[in-house]
C-alpha atoms as a PDB file:
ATOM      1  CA  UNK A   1      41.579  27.586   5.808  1.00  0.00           C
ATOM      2  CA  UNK A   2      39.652  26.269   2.836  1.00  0.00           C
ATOM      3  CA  UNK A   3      36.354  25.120   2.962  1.00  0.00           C
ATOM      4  CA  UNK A   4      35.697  21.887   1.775  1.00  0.00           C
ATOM      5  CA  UNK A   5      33.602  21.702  -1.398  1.00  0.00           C
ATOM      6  CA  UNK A   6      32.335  17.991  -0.584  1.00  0.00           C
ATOM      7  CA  UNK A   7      28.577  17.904   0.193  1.00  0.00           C
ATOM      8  CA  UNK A   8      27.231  16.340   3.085  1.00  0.00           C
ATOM      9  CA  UNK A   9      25.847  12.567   2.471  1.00  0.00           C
ATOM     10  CA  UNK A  10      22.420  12.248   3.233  1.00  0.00           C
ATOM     11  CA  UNK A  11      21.439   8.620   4.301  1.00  0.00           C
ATOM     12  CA  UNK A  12      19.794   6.394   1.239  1.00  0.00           C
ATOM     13  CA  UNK A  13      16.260   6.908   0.612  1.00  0.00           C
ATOM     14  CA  UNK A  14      14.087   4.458  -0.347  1.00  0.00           C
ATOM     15  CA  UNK A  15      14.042   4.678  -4.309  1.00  0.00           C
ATOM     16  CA  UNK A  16      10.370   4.778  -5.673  1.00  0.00           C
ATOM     17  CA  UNK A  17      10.683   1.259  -7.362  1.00  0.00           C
ATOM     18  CA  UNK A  18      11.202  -0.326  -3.261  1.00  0.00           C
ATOM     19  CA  UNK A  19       8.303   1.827  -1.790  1.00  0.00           C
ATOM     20  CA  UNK A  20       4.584   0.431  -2.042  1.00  0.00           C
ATOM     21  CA  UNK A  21       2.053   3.463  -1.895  1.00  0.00           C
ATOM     22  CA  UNK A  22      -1.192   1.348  -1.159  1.00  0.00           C
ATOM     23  CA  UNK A  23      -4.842   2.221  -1.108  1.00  0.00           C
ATOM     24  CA  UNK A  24      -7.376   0.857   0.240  1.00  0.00           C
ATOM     25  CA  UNK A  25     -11.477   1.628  -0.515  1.00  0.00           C
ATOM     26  CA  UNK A  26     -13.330   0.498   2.633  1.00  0.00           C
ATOM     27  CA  UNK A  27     -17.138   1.160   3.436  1.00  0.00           C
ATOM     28  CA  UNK A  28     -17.660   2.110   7.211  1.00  0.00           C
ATOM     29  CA  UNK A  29     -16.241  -0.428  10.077  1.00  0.00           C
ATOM     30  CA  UNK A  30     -17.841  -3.600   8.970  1.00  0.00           C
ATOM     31  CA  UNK A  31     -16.396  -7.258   9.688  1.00  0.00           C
ATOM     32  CA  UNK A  32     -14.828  -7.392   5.924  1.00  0.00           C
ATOM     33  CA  UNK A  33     -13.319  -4.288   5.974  1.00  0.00           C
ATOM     34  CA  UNK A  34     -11.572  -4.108   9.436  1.00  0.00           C
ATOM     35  CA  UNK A  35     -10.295  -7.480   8.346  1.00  0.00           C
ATOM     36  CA  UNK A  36      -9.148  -6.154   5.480  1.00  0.00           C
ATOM     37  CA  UNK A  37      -7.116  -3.414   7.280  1.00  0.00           C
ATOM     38  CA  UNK A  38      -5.519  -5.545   9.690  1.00  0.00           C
ATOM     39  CA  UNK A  39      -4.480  -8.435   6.799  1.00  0.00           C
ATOM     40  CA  UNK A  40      -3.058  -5.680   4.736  1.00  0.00           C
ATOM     41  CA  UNK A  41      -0.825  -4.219   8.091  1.00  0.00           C
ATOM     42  CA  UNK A  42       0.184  -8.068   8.778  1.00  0.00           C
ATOM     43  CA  UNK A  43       1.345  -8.406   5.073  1.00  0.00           C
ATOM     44  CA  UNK A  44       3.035  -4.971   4.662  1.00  0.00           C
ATOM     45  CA  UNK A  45       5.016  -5.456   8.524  1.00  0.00           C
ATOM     46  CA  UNK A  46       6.033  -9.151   7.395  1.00  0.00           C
ATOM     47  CA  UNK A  47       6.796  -8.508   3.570  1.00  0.00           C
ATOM     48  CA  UNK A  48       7.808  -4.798   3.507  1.00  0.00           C
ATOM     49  CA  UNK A  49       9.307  -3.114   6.605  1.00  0.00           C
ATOM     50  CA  UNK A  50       8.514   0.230   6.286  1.00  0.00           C
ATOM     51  CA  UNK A  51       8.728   0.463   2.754  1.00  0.00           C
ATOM     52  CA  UNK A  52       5.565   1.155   2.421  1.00  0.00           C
ATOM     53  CA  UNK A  53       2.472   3.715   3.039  1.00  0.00           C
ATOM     54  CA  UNK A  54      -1.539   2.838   3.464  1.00  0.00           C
ATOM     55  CA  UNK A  55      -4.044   5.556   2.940  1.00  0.00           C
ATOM     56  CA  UNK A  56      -7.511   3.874   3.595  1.00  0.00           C
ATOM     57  CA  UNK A  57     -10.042   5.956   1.950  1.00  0.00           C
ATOM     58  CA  UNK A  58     -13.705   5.037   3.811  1.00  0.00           C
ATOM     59  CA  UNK A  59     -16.334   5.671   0.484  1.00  0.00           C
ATOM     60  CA  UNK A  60     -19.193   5.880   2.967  1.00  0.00           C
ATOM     61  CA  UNK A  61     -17.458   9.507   3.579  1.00  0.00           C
ATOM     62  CA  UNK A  62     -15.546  10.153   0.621  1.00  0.00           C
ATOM     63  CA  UNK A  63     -17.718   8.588  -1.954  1.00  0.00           C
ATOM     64  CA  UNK A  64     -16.280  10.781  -4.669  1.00  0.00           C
ATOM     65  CA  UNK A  65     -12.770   9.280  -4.704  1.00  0.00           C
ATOM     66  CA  UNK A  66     -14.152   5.756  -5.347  1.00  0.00           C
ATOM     67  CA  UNK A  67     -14.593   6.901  -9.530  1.00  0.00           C
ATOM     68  CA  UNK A  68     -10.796   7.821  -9.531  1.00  0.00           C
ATOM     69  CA  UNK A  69      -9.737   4.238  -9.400  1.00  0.00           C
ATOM     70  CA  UNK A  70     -12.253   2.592 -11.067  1.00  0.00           C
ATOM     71  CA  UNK A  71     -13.844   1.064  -7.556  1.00  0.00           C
ATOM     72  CA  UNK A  72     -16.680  -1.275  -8.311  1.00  0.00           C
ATOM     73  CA  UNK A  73     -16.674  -3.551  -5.040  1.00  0.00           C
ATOM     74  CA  UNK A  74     -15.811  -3.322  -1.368  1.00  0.00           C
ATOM     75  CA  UNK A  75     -13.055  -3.834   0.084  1.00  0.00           C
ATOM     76  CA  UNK A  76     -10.104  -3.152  -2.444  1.00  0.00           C
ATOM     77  CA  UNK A  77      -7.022  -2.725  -2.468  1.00  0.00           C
ATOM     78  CA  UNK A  78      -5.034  -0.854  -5.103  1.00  0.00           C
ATOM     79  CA  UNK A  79      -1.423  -0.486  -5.168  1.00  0.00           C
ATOM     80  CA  UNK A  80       0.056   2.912  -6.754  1.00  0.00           C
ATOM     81  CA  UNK A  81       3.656   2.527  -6.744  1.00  0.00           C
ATOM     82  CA  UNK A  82       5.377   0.911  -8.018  1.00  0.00           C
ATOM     83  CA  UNK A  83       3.898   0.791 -11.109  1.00  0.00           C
ATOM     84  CA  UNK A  84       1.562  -0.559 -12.927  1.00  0.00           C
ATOM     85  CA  UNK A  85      -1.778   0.037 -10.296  1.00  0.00           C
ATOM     86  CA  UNK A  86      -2.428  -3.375  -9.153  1.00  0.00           C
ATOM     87  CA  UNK A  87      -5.965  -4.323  -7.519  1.00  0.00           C
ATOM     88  CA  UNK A  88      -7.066  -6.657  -5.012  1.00  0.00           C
ATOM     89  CA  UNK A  89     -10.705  -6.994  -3.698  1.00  0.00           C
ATOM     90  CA  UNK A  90     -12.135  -8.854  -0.971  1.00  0.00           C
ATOM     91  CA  UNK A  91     -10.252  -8.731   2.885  1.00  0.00           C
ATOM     92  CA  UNK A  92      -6.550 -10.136   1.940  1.00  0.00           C
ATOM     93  CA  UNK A  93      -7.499 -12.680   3.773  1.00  0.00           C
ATOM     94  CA  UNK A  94      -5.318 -15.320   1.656  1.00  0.00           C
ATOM     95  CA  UNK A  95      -1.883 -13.989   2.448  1.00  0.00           C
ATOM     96  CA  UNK A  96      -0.024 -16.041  -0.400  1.00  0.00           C
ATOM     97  CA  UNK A  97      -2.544 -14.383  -3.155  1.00  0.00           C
ATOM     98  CA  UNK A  98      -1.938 -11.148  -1.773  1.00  0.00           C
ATOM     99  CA  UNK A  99       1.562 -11.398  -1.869  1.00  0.00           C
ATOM    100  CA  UNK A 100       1.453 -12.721  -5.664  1.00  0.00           C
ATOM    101  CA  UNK A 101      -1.548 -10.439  -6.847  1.00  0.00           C
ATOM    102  CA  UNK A 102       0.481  -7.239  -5.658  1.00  0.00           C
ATOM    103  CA  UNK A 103       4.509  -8.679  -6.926  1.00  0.00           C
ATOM    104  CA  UNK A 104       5.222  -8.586  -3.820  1.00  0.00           C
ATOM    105  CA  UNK A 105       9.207  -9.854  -2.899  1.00  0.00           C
ATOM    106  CA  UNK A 106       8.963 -11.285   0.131  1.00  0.00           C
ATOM    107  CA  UNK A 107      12.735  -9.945   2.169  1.00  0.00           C
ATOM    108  CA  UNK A 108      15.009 -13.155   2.679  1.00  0.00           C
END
């Protein structure tokens, strides 16, 4: 018997220009940024589905990664892919501005 030279099908991944790689800058647990955390969750559940990862970076620990983006104020969020970086500050508390400040396509 022959083997068959077709390759196995892997299911679809996500191409880079659907996935949202967000981060966001956060100083220690206070009221702006765990607001800020949970309105960026609510957004990314509602808007993206899964098509999306959030690395929160706390700059009262890791200080050092604040000069990479440019970070000048607390809370913000920057969005890495897809390109270009996008920024946000303040706690996402205004869904709709969110949604337009990061081009954001909301699933239908």
């Amino acid at each position: 018997m022959k083997k068959s030279s077709r390759r196995k099908r892997h299911p679809a991944r996500t191409h880079r220009k659907d996935f949202y790689r967000l981060r966001l800058y956060i100083a220690g647990q206070t009221p702006n940024s765990v607001a800020a955390i949970a309105n960026l969750k609510k957004i990314c559940e509602d808007q993206l589905r899964g098509k999306y990862r959030i690395e929160v970076v706390d700059l009262l620990e890791k200080p050092q990664l604040a000069k990479g983006d440019q970070i000048i104020a607390i809370p913000t969020l920057v969005r890495r892919l897809p390109p270009p970086v996008k920024k946000i500050i303040g706690n996402l508390s205004k869904t709709e501005s969110v949604i337009v400040g990061l081009d954001l396509q909301p699933l239908r």
